[in-house]
N, C-alpha and C. Protein backbone atom coordinates (compact mmCIF):
# COMPACT_ATOMS: atom_id res chain seq x y z
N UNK A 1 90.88 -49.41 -65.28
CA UNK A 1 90.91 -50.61 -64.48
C UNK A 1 92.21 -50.61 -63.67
N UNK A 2 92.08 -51.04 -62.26
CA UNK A 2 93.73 -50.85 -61.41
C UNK A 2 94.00 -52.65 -61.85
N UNK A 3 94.97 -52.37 -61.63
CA UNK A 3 96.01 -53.99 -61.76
C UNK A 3 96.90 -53.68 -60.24
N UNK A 4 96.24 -54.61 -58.93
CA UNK A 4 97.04 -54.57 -57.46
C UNK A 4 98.44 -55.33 -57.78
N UNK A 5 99.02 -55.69 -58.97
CA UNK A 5 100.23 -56.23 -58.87
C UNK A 5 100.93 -55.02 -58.98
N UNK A 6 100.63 -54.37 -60.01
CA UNK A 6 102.00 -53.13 -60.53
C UNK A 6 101.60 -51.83 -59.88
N UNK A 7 100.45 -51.82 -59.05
CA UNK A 7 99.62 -50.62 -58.71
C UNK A 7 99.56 -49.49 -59.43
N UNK A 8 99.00 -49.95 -60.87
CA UNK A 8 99.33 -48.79 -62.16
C UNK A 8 97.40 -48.69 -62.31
N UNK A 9 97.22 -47.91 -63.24
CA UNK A 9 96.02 -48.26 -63.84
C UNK A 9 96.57 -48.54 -65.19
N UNK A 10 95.07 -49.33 -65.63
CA UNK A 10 95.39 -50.02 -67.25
C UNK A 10 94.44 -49.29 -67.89
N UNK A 11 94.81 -49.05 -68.59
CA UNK A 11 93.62 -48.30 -69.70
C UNK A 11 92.99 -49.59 -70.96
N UNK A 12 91.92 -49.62 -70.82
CA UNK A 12 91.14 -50.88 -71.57
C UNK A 12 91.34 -50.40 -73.29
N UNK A 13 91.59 -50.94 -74.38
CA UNK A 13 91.17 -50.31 -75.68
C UNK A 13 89.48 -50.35 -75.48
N UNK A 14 88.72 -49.97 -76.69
CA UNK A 14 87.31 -50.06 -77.23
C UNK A 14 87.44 -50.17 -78.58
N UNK A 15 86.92 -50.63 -79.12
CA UNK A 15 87.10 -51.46 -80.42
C UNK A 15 85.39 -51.31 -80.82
N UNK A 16 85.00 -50.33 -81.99
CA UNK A 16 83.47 -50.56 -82.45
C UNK A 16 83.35 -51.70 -82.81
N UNK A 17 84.40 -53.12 -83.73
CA UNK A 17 83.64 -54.11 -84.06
C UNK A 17 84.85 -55.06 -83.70
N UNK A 18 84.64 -56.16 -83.49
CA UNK A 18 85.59 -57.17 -83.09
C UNK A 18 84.74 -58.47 -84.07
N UNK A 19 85.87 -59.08 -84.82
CA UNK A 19 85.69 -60.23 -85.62
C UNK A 19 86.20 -61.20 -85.34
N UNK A 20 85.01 -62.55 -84.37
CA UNK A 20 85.61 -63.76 -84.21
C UNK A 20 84.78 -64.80 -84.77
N UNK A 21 86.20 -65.48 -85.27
CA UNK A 21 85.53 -66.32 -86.12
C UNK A 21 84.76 -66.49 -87.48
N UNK A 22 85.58 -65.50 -87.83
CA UNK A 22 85.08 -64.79 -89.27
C UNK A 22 83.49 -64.02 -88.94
N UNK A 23 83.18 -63.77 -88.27
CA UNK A 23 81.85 -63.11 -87.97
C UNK A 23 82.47 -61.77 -86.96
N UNK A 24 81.86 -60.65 -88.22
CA UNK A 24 82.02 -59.50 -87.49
C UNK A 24 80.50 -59.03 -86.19
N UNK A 25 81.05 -58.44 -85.25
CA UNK A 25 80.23 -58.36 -84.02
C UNK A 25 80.47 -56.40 -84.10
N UNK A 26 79.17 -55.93 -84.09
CA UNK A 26 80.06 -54.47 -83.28
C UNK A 26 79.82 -54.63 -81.99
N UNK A 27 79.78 -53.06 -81.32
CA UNK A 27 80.00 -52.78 -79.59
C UNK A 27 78.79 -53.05 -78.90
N UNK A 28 77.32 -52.87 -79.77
CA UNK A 28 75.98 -53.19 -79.30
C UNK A 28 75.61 -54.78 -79.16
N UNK A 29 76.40 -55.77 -79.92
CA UNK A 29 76.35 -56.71 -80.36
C UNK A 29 75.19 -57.18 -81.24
N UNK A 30 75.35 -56.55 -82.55
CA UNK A 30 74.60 -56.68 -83.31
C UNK A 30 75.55 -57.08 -84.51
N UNK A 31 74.69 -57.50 -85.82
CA UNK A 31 75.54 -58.31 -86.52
C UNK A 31 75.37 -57.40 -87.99
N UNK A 32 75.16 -56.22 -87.99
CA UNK A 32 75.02 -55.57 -89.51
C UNK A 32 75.90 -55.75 -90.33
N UNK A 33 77.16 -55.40 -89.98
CA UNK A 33 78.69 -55.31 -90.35
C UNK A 33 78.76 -56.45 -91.41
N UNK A 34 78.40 -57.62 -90.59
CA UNK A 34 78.67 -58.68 -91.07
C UNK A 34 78.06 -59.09 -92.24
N UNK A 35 76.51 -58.82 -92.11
CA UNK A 35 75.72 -59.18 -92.84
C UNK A 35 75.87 -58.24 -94.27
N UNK A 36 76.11 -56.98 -94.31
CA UNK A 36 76.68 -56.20 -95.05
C UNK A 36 77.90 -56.83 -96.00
N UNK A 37 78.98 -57.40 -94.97
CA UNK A 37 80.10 -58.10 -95.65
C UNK A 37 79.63 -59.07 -96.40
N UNK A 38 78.71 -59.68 -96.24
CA UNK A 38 78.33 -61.23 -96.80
C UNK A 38 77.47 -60.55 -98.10
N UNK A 39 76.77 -60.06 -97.88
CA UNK A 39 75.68 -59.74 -98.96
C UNK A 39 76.77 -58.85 -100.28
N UNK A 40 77.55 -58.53 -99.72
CA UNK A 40 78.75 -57.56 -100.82
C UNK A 40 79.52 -59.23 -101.31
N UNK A 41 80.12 -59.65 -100.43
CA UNK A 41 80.69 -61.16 -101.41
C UNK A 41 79.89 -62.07 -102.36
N UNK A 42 78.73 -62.41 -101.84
CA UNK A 42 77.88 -62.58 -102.84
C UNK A 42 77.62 -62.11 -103.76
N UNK A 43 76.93 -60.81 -103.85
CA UNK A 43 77.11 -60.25 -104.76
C UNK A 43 78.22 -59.92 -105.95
N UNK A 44 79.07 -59.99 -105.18
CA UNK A 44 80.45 -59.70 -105.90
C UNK A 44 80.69 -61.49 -106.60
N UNK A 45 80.41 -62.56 -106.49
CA UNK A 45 80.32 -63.81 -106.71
C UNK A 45 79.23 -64.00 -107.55
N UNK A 46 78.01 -63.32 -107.26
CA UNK A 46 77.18 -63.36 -108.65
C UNK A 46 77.02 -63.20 -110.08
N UNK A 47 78.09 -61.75 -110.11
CA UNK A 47 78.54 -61.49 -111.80
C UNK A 47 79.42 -62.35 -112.20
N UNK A 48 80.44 -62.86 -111.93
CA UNK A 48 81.53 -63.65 -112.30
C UNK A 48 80.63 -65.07 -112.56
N UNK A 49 79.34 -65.35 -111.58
CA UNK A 49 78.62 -66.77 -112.21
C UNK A 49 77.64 -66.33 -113.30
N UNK A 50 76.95 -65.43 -113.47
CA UNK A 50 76.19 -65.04 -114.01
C UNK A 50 76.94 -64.91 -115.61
N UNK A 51 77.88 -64.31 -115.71
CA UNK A 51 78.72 -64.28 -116.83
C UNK A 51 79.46 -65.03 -117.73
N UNK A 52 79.70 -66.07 -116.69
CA UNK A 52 80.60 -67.40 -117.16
C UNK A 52 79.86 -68.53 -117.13
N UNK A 53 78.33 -68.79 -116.76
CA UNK A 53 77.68 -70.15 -117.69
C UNK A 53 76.96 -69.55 -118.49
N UNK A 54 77.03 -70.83 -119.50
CA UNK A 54 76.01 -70.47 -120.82
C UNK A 54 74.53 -71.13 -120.58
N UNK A 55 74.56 -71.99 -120.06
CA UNK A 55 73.09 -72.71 -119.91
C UNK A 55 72.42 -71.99 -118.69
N UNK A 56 71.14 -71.52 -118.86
CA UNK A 56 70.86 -70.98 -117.85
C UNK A 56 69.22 -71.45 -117.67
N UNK A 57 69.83 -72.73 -117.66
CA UNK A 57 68.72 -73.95 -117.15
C UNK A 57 68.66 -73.38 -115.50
N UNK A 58 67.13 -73.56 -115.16
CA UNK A 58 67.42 -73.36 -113.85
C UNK A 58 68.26 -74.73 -112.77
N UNK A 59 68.15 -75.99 -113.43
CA UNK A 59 68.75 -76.80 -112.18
C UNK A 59 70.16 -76.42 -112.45
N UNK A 60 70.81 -75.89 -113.68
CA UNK A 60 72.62 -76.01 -113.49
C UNK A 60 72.70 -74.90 -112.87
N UNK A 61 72.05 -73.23 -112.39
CA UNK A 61 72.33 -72.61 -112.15
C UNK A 61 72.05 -72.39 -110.74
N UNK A 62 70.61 -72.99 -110.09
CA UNK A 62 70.58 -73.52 -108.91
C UNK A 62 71.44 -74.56 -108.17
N UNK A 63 72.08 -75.26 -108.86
CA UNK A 63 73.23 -76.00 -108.22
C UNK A 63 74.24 -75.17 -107.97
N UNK A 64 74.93 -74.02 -109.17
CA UNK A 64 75.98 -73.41 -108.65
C UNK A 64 75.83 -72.07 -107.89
N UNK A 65 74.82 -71.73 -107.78
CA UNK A 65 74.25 -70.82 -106.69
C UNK A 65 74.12 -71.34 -105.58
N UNK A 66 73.72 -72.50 -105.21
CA UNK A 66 73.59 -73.14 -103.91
C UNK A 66 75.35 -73.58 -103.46
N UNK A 67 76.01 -73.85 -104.22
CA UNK A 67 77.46 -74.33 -103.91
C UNK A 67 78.29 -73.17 -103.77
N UNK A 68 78.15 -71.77 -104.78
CA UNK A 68 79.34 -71.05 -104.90
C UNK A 68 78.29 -69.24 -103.74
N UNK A 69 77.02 -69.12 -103.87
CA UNK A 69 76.92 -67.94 -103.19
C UNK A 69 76.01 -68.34 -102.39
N UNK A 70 75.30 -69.48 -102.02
CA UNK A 70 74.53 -69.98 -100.83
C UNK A 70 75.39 -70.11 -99.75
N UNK A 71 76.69 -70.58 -99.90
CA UNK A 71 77.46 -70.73 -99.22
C UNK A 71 78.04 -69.81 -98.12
N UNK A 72 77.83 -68.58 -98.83
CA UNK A 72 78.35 -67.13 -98.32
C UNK A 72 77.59 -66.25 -97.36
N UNK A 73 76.07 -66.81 -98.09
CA UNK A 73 75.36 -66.59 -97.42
C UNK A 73 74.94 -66.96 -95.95
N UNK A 74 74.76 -68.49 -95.63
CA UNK A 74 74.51 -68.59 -94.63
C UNK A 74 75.59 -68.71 -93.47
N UNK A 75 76.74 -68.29 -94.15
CA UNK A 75 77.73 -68.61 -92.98
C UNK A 75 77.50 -67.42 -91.64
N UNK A 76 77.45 -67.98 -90.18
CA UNK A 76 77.17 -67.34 -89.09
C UNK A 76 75.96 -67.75 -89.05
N UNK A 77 75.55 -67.62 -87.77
CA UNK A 77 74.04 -68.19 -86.88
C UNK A 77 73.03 -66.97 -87.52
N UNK A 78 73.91 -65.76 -87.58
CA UNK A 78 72.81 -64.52 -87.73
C UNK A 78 72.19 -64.12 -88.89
N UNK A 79 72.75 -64.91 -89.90
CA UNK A 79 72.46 -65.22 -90.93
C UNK A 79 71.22 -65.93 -91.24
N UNK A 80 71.07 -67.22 -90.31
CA UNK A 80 70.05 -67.80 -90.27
C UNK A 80 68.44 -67.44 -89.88
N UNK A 81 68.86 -66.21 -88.92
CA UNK A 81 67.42 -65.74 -88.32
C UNK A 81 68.00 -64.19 -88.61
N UNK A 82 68.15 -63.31 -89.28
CA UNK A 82 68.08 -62.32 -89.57
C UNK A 82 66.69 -61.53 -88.39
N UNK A 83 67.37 -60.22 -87.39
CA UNK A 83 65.91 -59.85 -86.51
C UNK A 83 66.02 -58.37 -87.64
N UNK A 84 66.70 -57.44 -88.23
CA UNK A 84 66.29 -56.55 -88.72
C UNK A 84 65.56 -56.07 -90.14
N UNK A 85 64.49 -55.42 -90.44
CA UNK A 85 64.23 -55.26 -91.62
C UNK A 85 65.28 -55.23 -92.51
N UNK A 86 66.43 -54.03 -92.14
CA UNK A 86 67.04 -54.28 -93.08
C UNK A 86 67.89 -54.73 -93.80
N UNK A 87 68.29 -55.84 -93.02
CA UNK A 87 69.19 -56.82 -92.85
C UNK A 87 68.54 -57.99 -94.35
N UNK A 88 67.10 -58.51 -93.44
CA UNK A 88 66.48 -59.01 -94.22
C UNK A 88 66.48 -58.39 -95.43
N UNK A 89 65.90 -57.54 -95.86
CA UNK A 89 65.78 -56.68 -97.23
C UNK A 89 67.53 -57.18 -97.79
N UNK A 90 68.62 -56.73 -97.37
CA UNK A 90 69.87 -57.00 -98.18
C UNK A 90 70.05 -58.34 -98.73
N UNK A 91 69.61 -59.08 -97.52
CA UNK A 91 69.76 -60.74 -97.74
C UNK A 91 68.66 -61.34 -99.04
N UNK A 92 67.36 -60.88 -99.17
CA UNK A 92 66.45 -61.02 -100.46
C UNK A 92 67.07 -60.52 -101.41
N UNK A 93 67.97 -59.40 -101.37
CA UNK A 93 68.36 -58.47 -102.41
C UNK A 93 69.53 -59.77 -103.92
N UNK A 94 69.96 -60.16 -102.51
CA UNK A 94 70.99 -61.46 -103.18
C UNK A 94 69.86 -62.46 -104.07
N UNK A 95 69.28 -62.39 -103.42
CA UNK A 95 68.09 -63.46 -103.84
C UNK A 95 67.15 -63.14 -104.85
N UNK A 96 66.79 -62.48 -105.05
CA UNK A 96 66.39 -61.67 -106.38
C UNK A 96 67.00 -61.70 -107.49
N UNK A 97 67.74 -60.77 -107.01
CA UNK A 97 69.03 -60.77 -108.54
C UNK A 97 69.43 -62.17 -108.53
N UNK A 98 69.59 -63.21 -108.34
CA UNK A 98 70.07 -64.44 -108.53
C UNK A 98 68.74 -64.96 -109.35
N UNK A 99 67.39 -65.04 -108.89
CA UNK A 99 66.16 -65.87 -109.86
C UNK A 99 66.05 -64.46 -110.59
N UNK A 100 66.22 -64.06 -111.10
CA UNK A 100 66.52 -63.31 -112.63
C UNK A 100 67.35 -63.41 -113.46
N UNK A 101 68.79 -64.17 -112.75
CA UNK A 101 69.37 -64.86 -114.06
C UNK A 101 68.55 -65.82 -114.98
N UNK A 102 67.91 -66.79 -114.67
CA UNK A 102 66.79 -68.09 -115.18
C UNK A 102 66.37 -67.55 -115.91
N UNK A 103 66.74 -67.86 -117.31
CA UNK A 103 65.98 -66.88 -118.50
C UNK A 103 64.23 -66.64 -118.20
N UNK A 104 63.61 -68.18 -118.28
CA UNK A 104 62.34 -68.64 -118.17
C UNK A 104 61.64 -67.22 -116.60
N UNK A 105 61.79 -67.37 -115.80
CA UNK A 105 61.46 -66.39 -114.67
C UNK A 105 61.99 -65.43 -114.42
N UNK A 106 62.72 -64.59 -115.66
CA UNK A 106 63.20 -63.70 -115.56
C UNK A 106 61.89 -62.78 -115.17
N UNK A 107 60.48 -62.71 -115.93
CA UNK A 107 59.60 -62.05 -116.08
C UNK A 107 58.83 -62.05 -114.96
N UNK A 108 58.49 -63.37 -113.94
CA UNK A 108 57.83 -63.46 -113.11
C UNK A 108 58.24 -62.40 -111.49
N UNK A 109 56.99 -62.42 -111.53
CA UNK A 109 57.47 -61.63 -109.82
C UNK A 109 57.93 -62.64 -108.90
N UNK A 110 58.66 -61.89 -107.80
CA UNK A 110 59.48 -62.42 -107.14
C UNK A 110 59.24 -63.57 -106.43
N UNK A 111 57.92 -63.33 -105.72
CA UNK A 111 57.04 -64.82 -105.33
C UNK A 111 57.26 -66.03 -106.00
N UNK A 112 56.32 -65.51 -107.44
CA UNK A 112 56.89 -66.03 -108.45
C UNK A 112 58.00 -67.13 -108.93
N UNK A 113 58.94 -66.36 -108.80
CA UNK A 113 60.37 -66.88 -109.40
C UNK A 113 60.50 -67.90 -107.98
N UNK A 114 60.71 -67.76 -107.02
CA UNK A 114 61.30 -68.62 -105.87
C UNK A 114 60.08 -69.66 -105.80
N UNK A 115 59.26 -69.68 -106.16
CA UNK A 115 58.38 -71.28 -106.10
C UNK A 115 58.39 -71.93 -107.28
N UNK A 116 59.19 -71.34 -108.57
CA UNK A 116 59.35 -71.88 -109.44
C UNK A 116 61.00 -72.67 -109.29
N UNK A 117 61.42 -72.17 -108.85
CA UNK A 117 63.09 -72.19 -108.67
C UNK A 117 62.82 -73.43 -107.65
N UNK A 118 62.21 -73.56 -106.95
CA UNK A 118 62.60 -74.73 -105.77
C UNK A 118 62.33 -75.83 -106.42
C-alpha cells in the first residue's frame, strides 16, 4: 500500500485469525477457531461439575449446566446458528456428555435423554 504523505510503501501485516470481542474470526471469515475454543472450555468445565455434585437429580444438574457451561456455549452469534456439520457435531458433543451425567438417562439414547431433560 503507498502512503502520499511519506512517499514510502507500507507493508500491511496478515494475521490467519483476529479476535474481537472475545470471538475468534479467521482470514475466510469463518468461525471454527472459535467454536473449537468454546466446545474445549466447556468441556473442560464439565468434569470439575460432573465431579463435584453429589445429587444428580436432573433439575440441580440442569440448573448448573445451564448457568456454569450453557453459558460458554452460546456466547457469539455463531454459536447460535452453527452453518457447518462439523461445528454442529462438536457443539452436540458438549451436549451429550452432559445428559449422561443424569443417572436416570444415562441409558437412554440421545433423543431420548434431551426430551427427558427439558
Amino acid at each position: 500500500m503507498w502512503d502520499p504523505a511519506k512517499q514510502t510503501r507500507i507493508d500491511l501485516q496478515t494475521h490467519n485469525e483476529e479476535r474481537d470481542l472475545d470471538v475468534l474470526v479467521d482470514n475466510q471469515l469463518k468461525f471454527h477457531s472459535h467454536i473449537r475454543n468454546v466446545v474445549s472450555k466447556s468441556n473442560t468445565g464439565l468434569g470439575p461439575l460432573k465431579r463435584s455434585i453429589t445429587s444428580r437429580s436432573p433439575k440441580v444438574f440442569l440448573k448448573l449446566y445451564k448457568v456454569i457451561i450453557r453459558l460458554n456455549l452460546d456466547f457469539g452469534n455463531c454459536i447460535a446458528a452453527p452453518q457447518y456439520k462439523g461445528d454442529i457435531r462438536l457443539l452436540e458433543g458438549v451436549q451429550r456428555r452432559a445428559t449422561k451425567v443424569i443417572n436416570r438417562l444415562k441409558d437412554l439414547p440421545h433423543d431420548e435423554r434431551l426430551k427427558n431433560s427439558n
